[in-house]
Protein backbone atom coordinates (compact mmCIF):
# COMPACT_ATOMS: atom_id res chain seq x y z
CA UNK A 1 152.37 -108.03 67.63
CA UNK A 2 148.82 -107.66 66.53
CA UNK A 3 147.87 -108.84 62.79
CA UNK A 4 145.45 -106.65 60.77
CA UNK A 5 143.46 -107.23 58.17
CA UNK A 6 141.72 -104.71 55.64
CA UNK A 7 139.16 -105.71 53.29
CA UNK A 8 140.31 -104.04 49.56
CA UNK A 9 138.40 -103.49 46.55
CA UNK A 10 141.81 -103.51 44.98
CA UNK A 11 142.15 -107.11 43.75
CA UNK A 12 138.38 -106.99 42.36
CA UNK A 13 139.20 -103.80 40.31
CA UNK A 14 142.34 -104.82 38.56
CA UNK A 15 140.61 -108.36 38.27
CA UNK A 16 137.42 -106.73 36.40
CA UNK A 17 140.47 -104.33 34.49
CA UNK A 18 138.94 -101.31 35.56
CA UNK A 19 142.42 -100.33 36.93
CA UNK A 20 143.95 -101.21 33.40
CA UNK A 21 145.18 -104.18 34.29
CA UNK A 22 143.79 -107.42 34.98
CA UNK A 23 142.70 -110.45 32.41
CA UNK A 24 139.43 -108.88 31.64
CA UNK A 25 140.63 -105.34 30.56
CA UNK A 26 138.54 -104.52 26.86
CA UNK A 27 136.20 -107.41 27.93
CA UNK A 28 133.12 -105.57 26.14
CA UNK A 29 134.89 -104.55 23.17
CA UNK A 30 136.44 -108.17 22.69
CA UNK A 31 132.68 -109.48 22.76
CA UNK A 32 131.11 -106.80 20.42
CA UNK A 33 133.63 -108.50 17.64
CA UNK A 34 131.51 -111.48 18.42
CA UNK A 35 129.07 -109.59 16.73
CA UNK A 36 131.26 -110.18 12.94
CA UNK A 37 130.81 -114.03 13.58
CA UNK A 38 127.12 -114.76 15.20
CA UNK A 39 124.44 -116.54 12.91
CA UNK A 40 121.76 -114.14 12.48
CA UNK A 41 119.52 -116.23 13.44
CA UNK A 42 120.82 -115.47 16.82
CA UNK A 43 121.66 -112.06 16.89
CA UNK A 44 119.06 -110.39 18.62
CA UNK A 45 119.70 -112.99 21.65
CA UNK A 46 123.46 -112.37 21.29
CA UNK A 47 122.94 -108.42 21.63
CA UNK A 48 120.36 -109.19 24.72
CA UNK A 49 122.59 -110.96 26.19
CA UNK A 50 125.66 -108.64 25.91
CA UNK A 51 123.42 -105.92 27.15
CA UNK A 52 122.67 -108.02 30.16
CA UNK A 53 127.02 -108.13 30.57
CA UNK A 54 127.42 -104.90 29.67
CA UNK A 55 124.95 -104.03 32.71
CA UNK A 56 126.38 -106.53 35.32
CA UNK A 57 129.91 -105.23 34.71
CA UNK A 58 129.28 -101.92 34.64
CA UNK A 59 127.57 -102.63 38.14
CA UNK A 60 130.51 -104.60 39.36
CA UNK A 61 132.54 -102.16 38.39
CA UNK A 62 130.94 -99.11 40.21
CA UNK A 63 129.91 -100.83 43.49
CA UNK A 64 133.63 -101.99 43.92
CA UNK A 65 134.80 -98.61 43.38
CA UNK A 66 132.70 -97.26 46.11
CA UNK A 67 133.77 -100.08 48.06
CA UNK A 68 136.83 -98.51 48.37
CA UNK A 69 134.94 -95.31 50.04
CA UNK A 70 131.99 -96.31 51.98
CA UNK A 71 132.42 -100.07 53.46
CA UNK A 72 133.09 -100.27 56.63
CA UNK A 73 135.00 -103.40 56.21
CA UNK A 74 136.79 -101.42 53.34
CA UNK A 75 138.24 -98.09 55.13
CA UNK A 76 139.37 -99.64 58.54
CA UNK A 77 141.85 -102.22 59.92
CA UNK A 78 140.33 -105.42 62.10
CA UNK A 79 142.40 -107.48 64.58
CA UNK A 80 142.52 -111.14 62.36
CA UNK A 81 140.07 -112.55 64.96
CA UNK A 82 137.44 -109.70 64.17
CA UNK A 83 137.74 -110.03 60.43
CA UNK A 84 136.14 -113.32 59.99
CA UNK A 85 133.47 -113.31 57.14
CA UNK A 86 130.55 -114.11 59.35
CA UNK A 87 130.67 -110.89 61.29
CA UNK A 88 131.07 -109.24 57.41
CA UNK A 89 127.92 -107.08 56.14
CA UNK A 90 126.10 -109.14 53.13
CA UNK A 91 124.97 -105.96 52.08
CA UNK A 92 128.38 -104.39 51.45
CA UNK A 93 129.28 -103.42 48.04
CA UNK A 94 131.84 -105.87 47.74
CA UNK A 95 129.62 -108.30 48.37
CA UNK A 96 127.15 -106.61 45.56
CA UNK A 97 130.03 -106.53 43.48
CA UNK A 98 130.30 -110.33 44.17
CA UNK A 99 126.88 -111.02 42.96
CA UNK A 100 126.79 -108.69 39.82
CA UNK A 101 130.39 -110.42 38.81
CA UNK A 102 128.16 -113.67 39.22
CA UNK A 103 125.89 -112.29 36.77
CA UNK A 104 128.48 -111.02 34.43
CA UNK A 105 129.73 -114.30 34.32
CA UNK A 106 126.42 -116.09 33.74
CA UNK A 107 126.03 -113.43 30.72
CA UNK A 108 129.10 -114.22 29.40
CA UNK A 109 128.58 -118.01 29.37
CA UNK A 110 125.70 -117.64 27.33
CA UNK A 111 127.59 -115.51 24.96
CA UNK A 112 130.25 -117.78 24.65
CA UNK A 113 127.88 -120.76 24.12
CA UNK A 114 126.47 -118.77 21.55
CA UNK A 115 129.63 -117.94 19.64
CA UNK A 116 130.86 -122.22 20.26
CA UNK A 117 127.60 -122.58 17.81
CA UNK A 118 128.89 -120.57 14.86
């Protein structure tokens, strides 16, 4: 019997709660009612930085979607001894998804810092 592995942009969807489910699912919306409790003072910074989400996740979003489409990894089954990460591309979109979730999160940090300060 031969194992088989398949990449899947699956998990990372319902993570990010594109699919409706997932822990971050209204994410943005949740954060714009941080808007009701910033000090002023920091507003313009807190709106920067929720852009700066708002743009990572939307990025995340659409490059695991096509994931699902175009990645080689994505679209066919390996042997388990040919799926090993190394041989993976780094310029797959699940691995740009990777790095704009990275980015997202780094937003959302600072937003969160911001709101601790209120």
């Amino acid at each position: 019997s031969v194992e088989s592995c398949k990449t899947t942009n699956r998990i990372v969807r319902d993570y990010l709660g594109v699919t409706g489910k997932g822990p971050l699912v209204g994410i943005e919306k949740q954060i714009k009612s941080g808007l009701d409790y910033i000090n002023p003072d920091d507003l313009d910074d807190y709106v920067s930085e929720l852009e700066n989400f708002s743009q990572a996740y939307s990025k995340a979003a659409s490059l695991s979607y096509a994931a699902g489409i175009a990645d080689f990894d994505s679209v066919n089954n390996f042997s388990k001894d040919d799926a090993d990460n190394e041989a993976r591309s780094d310029n797959s979109n699940l691995e740009q998804a990777r790095v704009a979730i990275g980015e997202a999160k780094s937003s959302l940090d600072h937003l969160v810092t911001m709101l601790e300060k209120t």
